[in-house]
C-alpha atoms as a PDB file:
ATOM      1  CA  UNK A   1     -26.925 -44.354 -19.825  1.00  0.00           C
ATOM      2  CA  UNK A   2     -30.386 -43.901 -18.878  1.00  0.00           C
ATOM      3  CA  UNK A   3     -29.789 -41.347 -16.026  1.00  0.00           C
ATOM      4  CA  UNK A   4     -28.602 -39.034 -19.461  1.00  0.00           C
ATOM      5  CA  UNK A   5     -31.862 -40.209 -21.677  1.00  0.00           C
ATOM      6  CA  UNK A   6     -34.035 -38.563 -18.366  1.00  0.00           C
ATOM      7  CA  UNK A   7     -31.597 -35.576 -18.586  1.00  0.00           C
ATOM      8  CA  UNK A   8     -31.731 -35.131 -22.584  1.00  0.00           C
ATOM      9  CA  UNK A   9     -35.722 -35.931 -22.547  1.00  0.00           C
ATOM     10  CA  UNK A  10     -36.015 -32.642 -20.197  1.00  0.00           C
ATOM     11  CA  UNK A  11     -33.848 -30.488 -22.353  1.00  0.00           C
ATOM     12  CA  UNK A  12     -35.438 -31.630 -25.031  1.00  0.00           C
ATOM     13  CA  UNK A  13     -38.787 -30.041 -24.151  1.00  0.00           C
ATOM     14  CA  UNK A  14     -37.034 -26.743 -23.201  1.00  0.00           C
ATOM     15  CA  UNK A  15     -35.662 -26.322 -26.663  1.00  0.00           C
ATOM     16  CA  UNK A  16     -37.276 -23.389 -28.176  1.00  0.00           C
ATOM     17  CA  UNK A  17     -38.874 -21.755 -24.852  1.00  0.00           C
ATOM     18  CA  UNK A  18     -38.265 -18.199 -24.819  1.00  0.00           C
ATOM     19  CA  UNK A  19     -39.685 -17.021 -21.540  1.00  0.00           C
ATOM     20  CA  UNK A  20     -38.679 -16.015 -18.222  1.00  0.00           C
ATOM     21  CA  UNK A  21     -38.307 -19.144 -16.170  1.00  0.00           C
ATOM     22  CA  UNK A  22     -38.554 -22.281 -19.069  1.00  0.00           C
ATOM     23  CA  UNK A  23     -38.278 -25.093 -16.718  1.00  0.00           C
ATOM     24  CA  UNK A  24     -39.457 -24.363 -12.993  1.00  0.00           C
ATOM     25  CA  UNK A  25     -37.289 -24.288 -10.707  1.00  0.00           C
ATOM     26  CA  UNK A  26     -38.616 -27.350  -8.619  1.00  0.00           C
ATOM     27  CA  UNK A  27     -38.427 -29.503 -11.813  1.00  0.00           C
ATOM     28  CA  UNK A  28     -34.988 -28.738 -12.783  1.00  0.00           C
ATOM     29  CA  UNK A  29     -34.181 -29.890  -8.837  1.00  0.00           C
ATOM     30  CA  UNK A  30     -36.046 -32.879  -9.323  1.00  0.00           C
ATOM     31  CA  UNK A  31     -34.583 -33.482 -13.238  1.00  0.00           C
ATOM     32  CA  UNK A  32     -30.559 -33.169 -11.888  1.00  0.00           C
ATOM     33  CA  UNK A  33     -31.688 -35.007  -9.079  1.00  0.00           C
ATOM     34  CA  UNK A  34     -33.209 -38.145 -10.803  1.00  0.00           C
ATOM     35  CA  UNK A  35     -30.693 -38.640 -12.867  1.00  0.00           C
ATOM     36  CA  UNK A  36     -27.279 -38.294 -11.073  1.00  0.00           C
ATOM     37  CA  UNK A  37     -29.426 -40.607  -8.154  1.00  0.00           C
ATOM     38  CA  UNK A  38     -30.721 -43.320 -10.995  1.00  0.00           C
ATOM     39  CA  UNK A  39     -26.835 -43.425 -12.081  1.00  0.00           C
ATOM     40  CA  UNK A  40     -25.415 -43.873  -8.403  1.00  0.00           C
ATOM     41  CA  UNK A  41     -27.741 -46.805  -8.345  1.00  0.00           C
ATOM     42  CA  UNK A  42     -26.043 -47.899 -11.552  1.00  0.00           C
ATOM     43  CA  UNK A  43     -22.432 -47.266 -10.139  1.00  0.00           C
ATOM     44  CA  UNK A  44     -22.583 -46.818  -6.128  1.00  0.00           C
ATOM     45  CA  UNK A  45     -18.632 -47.007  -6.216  1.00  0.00           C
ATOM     46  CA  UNK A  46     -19.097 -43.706  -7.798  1.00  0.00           C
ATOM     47  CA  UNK A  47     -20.767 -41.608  -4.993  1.00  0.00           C
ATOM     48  CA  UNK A  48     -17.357 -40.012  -3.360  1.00  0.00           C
ATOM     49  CA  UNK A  49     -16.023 -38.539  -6.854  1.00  0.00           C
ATOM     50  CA  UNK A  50     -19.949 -37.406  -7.059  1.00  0.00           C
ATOM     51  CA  UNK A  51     -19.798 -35.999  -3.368  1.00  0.00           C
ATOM     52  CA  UNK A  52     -16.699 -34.119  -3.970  1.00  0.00           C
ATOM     53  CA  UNK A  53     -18.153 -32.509  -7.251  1.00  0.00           C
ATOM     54  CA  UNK A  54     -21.196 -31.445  -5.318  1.00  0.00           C
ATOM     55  CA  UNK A  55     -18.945 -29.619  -3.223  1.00  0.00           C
ATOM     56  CA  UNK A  56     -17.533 -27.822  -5.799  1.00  0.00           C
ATOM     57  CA  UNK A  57     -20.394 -27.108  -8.043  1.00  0.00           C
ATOM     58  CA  UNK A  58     -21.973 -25.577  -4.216  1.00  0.00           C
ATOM     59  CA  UNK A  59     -19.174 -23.950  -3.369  1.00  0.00           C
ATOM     60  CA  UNK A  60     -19.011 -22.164  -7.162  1.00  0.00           C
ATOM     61  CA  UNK A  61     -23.218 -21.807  -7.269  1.00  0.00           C
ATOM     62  CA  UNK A  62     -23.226 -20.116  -4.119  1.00  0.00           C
ATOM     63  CA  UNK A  63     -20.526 -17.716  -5.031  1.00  0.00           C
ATOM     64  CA  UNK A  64     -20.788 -14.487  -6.783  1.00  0.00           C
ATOM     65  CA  UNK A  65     -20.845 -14.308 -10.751  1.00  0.00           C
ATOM     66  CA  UNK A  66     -22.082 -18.174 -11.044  1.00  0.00           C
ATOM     67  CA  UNK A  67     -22.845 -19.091 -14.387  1.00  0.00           C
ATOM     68  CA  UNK A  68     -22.030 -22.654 -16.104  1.00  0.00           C
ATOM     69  CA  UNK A  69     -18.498 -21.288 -17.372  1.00  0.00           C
ATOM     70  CA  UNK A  70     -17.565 -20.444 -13.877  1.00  0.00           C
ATOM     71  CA  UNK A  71     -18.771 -24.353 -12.227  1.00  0.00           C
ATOM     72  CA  UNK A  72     -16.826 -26.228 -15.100  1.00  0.00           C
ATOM     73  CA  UNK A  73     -13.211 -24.013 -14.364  1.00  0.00           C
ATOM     74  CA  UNK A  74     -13.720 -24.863 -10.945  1.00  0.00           C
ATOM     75  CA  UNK A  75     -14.708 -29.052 -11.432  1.00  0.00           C
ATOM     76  CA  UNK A  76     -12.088 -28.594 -14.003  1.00  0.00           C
ATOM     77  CA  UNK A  77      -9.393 -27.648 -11.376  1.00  0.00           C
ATOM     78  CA  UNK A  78     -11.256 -30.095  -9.141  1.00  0.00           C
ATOM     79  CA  UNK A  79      -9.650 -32.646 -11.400  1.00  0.00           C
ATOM     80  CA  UNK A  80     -12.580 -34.818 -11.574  1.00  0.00           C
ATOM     81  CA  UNK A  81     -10.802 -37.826 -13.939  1.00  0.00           C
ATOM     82  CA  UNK A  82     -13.200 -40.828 -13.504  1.00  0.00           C
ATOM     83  CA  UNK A  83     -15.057 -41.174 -16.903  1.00  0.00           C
ATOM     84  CA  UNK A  84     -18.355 -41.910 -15.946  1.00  0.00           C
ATOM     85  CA  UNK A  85     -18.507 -39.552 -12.701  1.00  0.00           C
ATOM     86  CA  UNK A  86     -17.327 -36.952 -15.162  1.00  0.00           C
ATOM     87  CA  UNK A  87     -20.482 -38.165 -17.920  1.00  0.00           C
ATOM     88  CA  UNK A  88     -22.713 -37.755 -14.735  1.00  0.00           C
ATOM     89  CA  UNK A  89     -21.908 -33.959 -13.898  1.00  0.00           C
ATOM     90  CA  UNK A  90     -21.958 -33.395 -17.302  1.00  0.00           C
ATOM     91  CA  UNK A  91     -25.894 -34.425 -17.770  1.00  0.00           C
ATOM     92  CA  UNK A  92     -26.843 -32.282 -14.859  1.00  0.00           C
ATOM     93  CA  UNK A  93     -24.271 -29.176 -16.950  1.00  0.00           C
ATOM     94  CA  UNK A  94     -26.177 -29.948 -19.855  1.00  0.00           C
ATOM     95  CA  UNK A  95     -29.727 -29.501 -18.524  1.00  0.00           C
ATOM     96  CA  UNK A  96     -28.203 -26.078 -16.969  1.00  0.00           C
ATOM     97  CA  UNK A  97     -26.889 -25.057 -19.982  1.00  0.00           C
ATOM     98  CA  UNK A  98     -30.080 -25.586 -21.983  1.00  0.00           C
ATOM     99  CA  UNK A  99     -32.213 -23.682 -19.384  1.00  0.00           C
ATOM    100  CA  UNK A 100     -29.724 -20.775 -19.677  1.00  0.00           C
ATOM    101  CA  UNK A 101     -29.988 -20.593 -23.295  1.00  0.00           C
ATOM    102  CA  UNK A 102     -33.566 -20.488 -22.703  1.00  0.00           C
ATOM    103  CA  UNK A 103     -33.994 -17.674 -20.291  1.00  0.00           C
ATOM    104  CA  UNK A 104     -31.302 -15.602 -21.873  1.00  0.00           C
ATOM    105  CA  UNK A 105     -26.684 -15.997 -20.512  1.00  0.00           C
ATOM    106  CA  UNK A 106     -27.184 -12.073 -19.627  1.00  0.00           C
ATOM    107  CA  UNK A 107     -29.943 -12.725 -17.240  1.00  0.00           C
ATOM    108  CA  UNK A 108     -27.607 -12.931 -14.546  1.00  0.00           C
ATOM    109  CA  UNK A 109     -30.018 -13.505 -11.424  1.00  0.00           C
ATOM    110  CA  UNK A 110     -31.906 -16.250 -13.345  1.00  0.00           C
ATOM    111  CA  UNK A 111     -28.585 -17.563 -14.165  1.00  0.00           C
ATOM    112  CA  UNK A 112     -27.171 -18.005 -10.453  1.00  0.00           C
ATOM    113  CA  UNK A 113     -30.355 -19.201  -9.353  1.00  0.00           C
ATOM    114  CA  UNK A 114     -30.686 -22.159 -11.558  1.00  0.00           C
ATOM    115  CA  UNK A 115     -26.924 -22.931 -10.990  1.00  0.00           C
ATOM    116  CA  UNK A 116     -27.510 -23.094  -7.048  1.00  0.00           C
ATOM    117  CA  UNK A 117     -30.637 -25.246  -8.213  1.00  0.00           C
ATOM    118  CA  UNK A 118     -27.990 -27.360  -9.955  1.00  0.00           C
ATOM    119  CA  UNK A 119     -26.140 -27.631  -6.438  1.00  0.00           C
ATOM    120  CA  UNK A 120     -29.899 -28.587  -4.838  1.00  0.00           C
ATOM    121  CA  UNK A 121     -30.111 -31.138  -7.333  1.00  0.00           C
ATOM    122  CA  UNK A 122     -26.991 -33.017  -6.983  1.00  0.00           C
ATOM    123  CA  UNK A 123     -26.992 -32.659  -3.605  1.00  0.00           C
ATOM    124  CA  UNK A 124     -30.719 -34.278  -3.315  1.00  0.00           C
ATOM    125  CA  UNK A 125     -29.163 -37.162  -6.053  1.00  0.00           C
ATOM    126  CA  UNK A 126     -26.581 -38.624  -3.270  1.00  0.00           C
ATOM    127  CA  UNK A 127     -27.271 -41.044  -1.100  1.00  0.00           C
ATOM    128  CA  UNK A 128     -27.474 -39.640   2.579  1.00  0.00           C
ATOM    129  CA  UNK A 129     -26.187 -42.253   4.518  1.00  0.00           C
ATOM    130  CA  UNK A 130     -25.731 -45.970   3.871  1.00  0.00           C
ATOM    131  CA  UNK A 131     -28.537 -46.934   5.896  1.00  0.00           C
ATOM    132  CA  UNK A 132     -30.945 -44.161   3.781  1.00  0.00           C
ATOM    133  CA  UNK A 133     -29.044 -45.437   0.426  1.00  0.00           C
ATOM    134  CA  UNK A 134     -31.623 -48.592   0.981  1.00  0.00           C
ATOM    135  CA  UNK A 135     -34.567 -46.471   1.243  1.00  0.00           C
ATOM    136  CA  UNK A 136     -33.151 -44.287  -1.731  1.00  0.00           C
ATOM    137  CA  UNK A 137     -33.424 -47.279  -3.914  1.00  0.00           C
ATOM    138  CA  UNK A 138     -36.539 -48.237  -3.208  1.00  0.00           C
ATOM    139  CA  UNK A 139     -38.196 -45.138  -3.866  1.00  0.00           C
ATOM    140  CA  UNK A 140     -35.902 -44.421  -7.202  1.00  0.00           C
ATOM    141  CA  UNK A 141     -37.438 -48.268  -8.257  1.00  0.00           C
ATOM    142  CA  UNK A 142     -40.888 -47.124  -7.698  1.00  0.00           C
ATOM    143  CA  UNK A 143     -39.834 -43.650  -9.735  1.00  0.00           C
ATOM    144  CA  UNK A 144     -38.170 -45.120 -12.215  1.00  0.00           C
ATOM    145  CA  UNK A 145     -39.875 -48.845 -13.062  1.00  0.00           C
ATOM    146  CA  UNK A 146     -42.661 -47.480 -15.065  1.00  0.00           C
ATOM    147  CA  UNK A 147     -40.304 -45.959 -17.611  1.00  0.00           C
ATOM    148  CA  UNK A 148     -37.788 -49.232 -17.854  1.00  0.00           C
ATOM    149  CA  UNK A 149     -37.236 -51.191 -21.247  1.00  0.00           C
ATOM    150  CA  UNK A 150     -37.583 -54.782 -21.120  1.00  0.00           C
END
């Protein structure tokens, strides 16, 4: 899935960063935000199991003690079963969990504030309304058509 080759291309240039903030925290909005929007393009059908996980990676992000551990108990009690909506959430998890190993698990207010950027990021990936899911596309097209295969 290419929404996962944008996500694994920014962790990839995290590996091996040691410093304070690895990623800012703009970019990381923008990364999760690509990606779970380039796959609802892919699978529109998808966007309710993705709204609903939104709401509970928010709800979790926003909390106290967030950390990655904390978001997947709560999707995972969400019961989120759809394959690919699950493969989704899991790019944007991935990309938190690299930045985390980056900046250090024990950092704890670096830690909640990427994870509420994770909730910023997936929220800015859905579609706001079927009339702005139109304009959504077009602009992802004009993001995205430089980087396409043939």
């Amino acid at each position: 899935m290419k929404a996962l080759s944008i996500l694994a291309l920014c962790s990839a240039l995290l590996c091996g960063c040691k410093t304070s903030s690895p990623i800012s925290h703009a970019l990381f909005q923008q990364s999760v935000a690509l990606a779970e929007g380039y796959a609802l393009e892919q699978h529109p059908e998808l966007v309710p199991d993705l709204r609903a996980a939104t709401t509970v990676v928010c709800a979790t992000a926003n909390g106290t003690n967030a950390s990655p551990d904390s978001i997947v108990a709560a999707l995972n009690s969400a019961n989120l079963t759809n394959a690919t909506s699950r493969l989704i959430v899991n790019g944007g998890l991935a990309l938190l969990n690299t930045v985390i190993t980056a900046i250090s698990p024990t950092n704890t207010s670096q830690v909640a504030a990427y994870s509420r950027d994770l909730c910023v990021g997936m929220l800015n990936g859905l579609p706001s309304s079927p009339a702005m899911a139109g304009l959504r596309r077009d602009r992802m097209s004009r993001l995205t058509s430089p980087h396409l295969l043939p």
